[in-house]
C-alpha atoms as a PDB file:
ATOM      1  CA  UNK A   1      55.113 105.674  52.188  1.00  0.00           C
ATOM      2  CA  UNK A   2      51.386 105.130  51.606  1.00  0.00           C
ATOM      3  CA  UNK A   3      49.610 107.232  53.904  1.00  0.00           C
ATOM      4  CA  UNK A   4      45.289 106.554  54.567  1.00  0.00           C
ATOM      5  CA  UNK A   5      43.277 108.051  56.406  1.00  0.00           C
ATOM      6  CA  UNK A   6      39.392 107.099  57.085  1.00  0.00           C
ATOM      7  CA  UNK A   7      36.483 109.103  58.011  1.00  0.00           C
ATOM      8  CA  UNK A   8      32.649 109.480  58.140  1.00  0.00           C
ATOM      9  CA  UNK A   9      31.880 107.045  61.453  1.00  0.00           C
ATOM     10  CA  UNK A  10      30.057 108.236  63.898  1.00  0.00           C
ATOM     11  CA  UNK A  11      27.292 107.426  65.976  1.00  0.00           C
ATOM     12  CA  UNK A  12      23.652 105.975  64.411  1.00  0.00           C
ATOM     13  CA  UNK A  13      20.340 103.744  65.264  1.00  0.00           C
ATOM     14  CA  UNK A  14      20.046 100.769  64.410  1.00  0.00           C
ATOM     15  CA  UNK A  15      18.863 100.598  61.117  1.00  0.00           C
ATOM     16  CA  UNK A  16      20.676 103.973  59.633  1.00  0.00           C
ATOM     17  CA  UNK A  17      23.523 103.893  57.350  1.00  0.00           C
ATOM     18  CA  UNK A  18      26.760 105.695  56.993  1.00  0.00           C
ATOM     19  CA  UNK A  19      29.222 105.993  54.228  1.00  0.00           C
ATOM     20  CA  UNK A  20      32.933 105.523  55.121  1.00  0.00           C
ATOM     21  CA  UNK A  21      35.954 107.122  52.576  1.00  0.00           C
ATOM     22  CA  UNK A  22      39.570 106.243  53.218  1.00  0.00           C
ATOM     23  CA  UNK A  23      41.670 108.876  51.798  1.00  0.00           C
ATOM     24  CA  UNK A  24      44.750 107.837  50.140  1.00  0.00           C
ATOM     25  CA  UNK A  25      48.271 109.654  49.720  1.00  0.00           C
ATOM     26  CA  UNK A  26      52.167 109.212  49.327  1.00  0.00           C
ATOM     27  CA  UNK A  27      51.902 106.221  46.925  1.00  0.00           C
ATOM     28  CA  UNK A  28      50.564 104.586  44.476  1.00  0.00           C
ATOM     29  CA  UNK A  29      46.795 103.524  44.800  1.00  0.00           C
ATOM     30  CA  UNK A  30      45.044 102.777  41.889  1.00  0.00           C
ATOM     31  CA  UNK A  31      47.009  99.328  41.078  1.00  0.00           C
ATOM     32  CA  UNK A  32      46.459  97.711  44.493  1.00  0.00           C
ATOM     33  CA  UNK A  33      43.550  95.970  46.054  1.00  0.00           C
ATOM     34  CA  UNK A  34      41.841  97.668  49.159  1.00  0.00           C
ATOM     35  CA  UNK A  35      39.871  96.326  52.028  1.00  0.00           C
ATOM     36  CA  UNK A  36      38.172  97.214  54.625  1.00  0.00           C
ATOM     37  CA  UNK A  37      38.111  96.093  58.624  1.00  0.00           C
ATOM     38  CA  UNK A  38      36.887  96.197  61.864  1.00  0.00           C
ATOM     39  CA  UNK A  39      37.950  95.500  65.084  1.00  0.00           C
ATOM     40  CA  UNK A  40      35.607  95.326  68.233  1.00  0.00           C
ATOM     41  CA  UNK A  41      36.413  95.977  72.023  1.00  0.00           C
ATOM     42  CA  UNK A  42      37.932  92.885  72.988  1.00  0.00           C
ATOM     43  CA  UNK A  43      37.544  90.952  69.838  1.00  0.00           C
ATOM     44  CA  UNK A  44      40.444  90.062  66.782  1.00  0.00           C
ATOM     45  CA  UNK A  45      40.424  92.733  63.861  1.00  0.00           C
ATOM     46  CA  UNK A  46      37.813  90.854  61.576  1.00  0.00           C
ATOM     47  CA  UNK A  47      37.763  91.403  57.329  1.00  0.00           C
ATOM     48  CA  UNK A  48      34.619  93.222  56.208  1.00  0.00           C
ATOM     49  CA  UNK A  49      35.114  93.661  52.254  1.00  0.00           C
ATOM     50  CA  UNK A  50      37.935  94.049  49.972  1.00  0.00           C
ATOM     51  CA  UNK A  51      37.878  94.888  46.312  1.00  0.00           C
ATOM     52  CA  UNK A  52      39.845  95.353  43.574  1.00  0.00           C
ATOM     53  CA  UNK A  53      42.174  97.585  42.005  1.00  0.00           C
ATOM     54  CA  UNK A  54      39.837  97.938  39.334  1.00  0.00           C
ATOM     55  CA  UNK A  55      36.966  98.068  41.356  1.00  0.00           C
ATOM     56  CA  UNK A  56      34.988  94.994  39.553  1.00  0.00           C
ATOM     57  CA  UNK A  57      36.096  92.442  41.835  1.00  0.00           C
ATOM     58  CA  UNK A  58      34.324  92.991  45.757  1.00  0.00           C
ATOM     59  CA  UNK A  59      34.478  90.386  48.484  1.00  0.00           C
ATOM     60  CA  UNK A  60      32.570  90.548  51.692  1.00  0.00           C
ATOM     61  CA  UNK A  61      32.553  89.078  54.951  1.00  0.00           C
ATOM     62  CA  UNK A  62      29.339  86.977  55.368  1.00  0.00           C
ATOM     63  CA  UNK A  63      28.171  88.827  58.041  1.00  0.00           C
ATOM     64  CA  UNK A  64      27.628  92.539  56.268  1.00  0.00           C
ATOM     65  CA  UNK A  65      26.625  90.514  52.771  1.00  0.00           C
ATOM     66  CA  UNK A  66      23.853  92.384  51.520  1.00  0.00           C
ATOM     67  CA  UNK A  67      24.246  95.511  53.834  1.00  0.00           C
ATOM     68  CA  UNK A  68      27.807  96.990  52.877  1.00  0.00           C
ATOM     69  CA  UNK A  69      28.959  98.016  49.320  1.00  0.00           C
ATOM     70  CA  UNK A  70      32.354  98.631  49.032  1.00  0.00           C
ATOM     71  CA  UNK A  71      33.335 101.114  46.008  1.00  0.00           C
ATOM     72  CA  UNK A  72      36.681 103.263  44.631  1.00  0.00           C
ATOM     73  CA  UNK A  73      37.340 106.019  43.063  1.00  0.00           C
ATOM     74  CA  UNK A  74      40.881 105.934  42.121  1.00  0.00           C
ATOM     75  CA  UNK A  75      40.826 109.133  40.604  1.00  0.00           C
ATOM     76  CA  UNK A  76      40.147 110.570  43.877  1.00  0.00           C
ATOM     77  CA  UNK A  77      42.675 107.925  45.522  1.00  0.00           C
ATOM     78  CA  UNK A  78      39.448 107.188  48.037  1.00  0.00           C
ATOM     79  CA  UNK A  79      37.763 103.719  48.568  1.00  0.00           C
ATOM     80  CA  UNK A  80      34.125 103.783  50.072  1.00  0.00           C
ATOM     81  CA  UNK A  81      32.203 101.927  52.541  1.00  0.00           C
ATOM     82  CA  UNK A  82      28.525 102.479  52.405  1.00  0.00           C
ATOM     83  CA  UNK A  83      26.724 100.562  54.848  1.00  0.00           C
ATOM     84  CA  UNK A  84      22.878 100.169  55.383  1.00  0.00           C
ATOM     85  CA  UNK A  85      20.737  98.737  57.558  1.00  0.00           C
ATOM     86  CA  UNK A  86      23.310  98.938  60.613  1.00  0.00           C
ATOM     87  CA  UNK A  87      22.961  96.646  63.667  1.00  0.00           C
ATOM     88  CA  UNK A  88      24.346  97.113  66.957  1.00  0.00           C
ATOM     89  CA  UNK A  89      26.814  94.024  66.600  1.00  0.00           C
ATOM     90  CA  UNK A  90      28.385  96.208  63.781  1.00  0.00           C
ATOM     91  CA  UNK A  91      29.668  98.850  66.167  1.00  0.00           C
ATOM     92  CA  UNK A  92      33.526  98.856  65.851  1.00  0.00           C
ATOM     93  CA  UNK A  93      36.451 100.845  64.637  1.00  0.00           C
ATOM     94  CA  UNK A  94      36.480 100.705  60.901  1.00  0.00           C
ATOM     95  CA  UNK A  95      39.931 100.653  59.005  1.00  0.00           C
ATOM     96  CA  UNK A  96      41.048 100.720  55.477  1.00  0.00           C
ATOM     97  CA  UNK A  97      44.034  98.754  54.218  1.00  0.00           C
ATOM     98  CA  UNK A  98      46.094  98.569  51.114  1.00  0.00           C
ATOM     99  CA  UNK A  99      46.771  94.919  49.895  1.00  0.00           C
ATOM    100  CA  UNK A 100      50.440  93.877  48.702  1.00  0.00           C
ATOM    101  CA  UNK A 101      48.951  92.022  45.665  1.00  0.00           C
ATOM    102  CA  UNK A 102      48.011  94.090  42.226  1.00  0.00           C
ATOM    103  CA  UNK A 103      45.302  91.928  41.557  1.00  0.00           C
ATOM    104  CA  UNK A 104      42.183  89.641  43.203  1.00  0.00           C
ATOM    105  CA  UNK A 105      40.816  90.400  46.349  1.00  0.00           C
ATOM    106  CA  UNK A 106      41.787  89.500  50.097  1.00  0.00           C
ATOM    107  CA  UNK A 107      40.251  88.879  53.384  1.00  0.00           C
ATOM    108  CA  UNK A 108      43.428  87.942  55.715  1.00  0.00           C
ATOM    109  CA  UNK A 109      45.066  90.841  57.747  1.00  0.00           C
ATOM    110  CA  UNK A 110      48.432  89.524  56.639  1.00  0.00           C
ATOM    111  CA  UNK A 111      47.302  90.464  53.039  1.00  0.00           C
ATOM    112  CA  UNK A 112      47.918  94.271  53.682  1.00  0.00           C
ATOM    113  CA  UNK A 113      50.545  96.051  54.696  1.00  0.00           C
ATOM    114  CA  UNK A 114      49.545  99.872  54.694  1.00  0.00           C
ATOM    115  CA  UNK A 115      47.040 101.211  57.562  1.00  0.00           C
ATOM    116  CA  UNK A 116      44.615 103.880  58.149  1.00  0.00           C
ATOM    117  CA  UNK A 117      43.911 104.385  61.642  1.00  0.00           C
ATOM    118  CA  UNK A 118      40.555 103.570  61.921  1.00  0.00           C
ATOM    119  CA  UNK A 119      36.988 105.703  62.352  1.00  0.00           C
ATOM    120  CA  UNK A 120      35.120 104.461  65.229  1.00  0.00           C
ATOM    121  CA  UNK A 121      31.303 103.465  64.077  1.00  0.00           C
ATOM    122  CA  UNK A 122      28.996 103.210  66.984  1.00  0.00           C
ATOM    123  CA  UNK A 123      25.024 101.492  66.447  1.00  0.00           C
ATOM    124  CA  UNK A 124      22.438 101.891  69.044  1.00  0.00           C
ATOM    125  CA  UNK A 125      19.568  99.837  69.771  1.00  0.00           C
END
């Protein structure tokens, strides 16, 4: 049973960064693909950036293109989410996944089936 566990959110002005880790244990990390999500009050759980077991491969949603980096130290069995010039529409809780597939990258929920439980990230205006 893959176990992960996500911290560094917290609470930061718009235009501040923070740097997420999801912590991985209990299975095997460093041949799967990870991602990253978010999920607003009131809104569907929405793909942020995945990459890949290798780490050369990265995918990111449109909307943090740019901003985020997305990074893994398998080694350390940790994935990172550094993310820069934060806006207030980014303000959600922030969870890591492990994908089912060895390879590629994935943005669809359904393409993960291991689940931190999320690190709330809050940006003020």
């Amino acid at each position: 049973q893959v176990h992960l566990v996500e911290s560094g959110g917290g609470l930061v002005q718009a235009g501040g960064s923070l740097r997420l880790s999801c912590a991985a244990s209990g299975g095997t990390f460093g041949r799967y693909g990870m991602g990253w999500f978010r999920q607003a009050p009131g809104k569907e759980r929405e793909f942020v950036a995945a990459i890949s077991w290798t780490g050369d491969i990265t995918r990111y949603a449109t909307s943090v293109k740019g901003r985020f980096t997305i990074s893994r130290d398998n080694a350390k069995s940790t994935v990172y989410l550094q993310m820069n010039s934060l806006k207030p529409e980014d303000t959600a809780v922030y969870s890591c996944a492990r994908s089912i597939y060895s390879s590629g990258t994935y943005s669809l929920v359904i393409d993960y089936n291991y689940w931190g439980q999320g690190t709330q990230v809050t940006v003020s205006s």
